[in-house]
C-alpha atoms as a PDB file:
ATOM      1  CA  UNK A   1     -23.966  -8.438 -44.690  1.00  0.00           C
ATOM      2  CA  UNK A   2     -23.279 -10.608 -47.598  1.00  0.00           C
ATOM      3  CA  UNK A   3     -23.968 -14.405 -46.796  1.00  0.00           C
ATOM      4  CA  UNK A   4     -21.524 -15.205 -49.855  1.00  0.00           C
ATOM      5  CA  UNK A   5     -18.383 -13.568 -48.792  1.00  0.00           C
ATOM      6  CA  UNK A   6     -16.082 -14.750 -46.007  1.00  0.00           C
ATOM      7  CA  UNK A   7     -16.414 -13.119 -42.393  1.00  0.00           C
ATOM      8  CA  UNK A   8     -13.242 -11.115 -42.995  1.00  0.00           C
ATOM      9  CA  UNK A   9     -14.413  -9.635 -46.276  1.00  0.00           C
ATOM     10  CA  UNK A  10     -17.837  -8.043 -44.648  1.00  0.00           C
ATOM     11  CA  UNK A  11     -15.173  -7.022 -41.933  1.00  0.00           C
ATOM     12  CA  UNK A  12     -13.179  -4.845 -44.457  1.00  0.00           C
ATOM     13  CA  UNK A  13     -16.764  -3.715 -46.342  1.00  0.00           C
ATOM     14  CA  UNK A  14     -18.192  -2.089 -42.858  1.00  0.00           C
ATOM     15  CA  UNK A  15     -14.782  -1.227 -41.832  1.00  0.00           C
ATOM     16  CA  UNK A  16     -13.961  -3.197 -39.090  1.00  0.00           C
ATOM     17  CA  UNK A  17     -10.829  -5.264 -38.584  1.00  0.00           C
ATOM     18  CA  UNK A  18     -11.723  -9.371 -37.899  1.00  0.00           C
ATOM     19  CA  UNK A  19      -7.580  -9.662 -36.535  1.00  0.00           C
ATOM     20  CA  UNK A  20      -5.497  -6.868 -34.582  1.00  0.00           C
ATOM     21  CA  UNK A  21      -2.343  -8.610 -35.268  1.00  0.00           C
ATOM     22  CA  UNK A  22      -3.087  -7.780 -39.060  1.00  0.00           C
ATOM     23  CA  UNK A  23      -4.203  -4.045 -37.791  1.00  0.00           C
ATOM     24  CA  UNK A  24      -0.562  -3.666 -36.702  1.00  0.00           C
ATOM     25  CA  UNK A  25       0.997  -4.752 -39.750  1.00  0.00           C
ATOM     26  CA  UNK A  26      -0.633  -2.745 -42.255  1.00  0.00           C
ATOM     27  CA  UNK A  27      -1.390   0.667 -40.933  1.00  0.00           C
ATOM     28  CA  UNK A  28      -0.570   2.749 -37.679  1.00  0.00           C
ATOM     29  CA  UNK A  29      -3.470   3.349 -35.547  1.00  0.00           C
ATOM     30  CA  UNK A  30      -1.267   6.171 -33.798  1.00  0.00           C
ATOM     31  CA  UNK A  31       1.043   8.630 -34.094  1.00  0.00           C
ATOM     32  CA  UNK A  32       4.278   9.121 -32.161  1.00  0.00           C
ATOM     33  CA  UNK A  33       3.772  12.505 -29.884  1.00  0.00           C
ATOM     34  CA  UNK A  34       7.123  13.712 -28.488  1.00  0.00           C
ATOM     35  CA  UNK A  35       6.566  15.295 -25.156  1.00  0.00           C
ATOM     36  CA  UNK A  36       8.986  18.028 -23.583  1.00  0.00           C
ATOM     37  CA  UNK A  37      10.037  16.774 -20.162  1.00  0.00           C
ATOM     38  CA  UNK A  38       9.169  19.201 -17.458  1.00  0.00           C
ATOM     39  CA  UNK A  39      11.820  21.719 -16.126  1.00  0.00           C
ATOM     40  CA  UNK A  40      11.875  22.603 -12.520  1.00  0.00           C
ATOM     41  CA  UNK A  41      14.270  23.535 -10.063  1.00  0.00           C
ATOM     42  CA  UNK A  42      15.543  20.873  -7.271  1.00  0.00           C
ATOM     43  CA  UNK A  43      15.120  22.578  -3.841  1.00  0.00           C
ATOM     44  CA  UNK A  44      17.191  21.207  -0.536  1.00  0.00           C
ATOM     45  CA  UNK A  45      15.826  18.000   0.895  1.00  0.00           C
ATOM     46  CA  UNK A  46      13.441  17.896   3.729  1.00  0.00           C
ATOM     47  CA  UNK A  47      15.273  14.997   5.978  1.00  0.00           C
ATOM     48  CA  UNK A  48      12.836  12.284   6.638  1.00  0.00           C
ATOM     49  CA  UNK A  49      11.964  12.620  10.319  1.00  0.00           C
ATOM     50  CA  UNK A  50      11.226   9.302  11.929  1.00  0.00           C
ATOM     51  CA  UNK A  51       7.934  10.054  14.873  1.00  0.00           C
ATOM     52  CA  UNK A  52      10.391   9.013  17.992  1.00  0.00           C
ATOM     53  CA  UNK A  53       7.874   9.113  20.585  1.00  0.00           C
ATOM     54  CA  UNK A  54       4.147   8.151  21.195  1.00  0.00           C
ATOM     55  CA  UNK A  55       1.084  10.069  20.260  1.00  0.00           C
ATOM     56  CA  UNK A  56      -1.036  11.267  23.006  1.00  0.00           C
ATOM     57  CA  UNK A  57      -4.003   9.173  22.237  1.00  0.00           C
ATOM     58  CA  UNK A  58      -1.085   5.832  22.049  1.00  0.00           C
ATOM     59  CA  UNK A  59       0.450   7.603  25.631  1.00  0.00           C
ATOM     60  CA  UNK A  60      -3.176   8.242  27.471  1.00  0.00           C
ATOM     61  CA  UNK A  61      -4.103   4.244  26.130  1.00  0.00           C
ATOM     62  CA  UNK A  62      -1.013   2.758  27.461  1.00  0.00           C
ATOM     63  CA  UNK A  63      -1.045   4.507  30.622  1.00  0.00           C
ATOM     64  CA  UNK A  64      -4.214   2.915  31.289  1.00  0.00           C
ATOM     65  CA  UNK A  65      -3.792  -0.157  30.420  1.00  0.00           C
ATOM     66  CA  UNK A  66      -0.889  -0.490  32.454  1.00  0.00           C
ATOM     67  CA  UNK A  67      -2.533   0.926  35.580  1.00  0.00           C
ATOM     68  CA  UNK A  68      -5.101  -1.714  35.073  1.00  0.00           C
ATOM     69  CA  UNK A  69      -3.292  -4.806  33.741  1.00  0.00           C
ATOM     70  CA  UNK A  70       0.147  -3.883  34.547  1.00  0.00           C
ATOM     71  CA  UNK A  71       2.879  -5.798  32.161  1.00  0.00           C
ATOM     72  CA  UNK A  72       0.159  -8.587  31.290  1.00  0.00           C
ATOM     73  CA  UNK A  73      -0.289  -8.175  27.841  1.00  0.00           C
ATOM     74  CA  UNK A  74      -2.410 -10.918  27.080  1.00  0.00           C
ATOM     75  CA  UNK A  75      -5.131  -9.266  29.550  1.00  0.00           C
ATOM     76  CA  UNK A  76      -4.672  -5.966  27.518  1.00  0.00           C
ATOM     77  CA  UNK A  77      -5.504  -7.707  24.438  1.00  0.00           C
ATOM     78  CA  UNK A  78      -8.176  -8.999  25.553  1.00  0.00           C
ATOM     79  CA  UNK A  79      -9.670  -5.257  27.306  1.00  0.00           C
ATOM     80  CA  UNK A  80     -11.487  -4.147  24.711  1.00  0.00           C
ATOM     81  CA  UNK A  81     -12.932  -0.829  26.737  1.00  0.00           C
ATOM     82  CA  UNK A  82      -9.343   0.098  27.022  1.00  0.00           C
ATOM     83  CA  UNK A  83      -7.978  -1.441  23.656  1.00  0.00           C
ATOM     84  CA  UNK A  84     -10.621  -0.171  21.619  1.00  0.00           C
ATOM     85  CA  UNK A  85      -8.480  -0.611  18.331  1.00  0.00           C
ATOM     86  CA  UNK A  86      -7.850  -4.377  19.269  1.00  0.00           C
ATOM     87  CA  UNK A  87      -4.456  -4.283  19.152  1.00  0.00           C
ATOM     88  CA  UNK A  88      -2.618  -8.069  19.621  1.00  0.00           C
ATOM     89  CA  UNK A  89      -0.630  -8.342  22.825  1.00  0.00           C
ATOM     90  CA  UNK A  90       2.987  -8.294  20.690  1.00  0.00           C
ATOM     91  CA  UNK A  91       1.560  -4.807  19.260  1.00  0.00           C
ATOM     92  CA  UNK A  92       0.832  -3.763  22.618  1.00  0.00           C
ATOM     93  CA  UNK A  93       4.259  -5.062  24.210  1.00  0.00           C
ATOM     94  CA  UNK A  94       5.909  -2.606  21.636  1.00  0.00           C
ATOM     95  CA  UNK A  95       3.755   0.063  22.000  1.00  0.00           C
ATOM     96  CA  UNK A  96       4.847  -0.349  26.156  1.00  0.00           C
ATOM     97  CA  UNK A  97       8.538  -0.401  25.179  1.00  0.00           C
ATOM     98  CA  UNK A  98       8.044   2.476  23.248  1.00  0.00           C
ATOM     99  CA  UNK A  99       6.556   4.459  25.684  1.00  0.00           C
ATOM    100  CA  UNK A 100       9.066   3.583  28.401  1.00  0.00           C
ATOM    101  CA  UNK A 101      11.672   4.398  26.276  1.00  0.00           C
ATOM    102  CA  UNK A 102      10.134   7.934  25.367  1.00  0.00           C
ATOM    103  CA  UNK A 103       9.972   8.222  29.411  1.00  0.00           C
ATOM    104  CA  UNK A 104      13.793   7.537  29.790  1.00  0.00           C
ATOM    105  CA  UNK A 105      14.948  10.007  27.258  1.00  0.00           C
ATOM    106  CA  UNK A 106      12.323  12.784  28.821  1.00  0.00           C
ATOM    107  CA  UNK A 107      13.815  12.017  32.259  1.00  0.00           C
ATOM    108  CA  UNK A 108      17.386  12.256  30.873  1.00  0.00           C
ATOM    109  CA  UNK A 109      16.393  15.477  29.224  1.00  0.00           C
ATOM    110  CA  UNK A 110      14.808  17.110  32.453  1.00  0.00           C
ATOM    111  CA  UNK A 111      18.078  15.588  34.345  1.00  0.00           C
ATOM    112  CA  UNK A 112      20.775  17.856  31.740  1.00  0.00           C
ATOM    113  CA  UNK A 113      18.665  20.832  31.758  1.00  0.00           C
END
């Protein structure tokens, strides 16, 4: 390091760069790589399929918190035995209507059969 020189020049002398803008400018630190896109063939598309219905685990929960608590869902919300993922009583209210719904369409199936 040489006390007498500016910062830049003992820079250049070790081989470092004191500014990146002026890296840039003067030479290219890489070089342009062209890549080859990959070829494949498009297959049909798998239609999204929306889950219609409850789980069991959602189903066997609901069930009993409706035999307990029946449409209060404040008190299920609050049953944390039952509710064990501590689900907030507008969570649970649509988890209900979900269920009843998958109960109308199972009846209505059983009913054309």
């Amino acid at each position: 390091w040489d006390t007498k020189t500016t910062l830049t020049t003992n820079y250049t002398k070790m081989g470092l760069v004191s500014n990146l803008k002026t890296l840039r400018a003067t030479r290219r630190v890489h070089k342009k790589v062209a890549v080859n896109p990959i070829e494949f063939q498009v297959g049909e598309a798998i239609p999204h399929k929306d889950r219609v219905g409850c789980s069991e685990g959602e189903i066997e929960a609901v069930v009993k918190m409706m035999a307990k608590h029946g449409e209060d869902y404040e008190a299920m919300a609050r049953d944390i035995k039952v509710n064990t993922h501590q689900h907030t009583a507008g969570q649970l209210r649509k988890k209900v209507e979900k269920y009843q719904r998958q109960l109308k369409r199972q009846q209505v199936r059983e009913e054309s059969d």
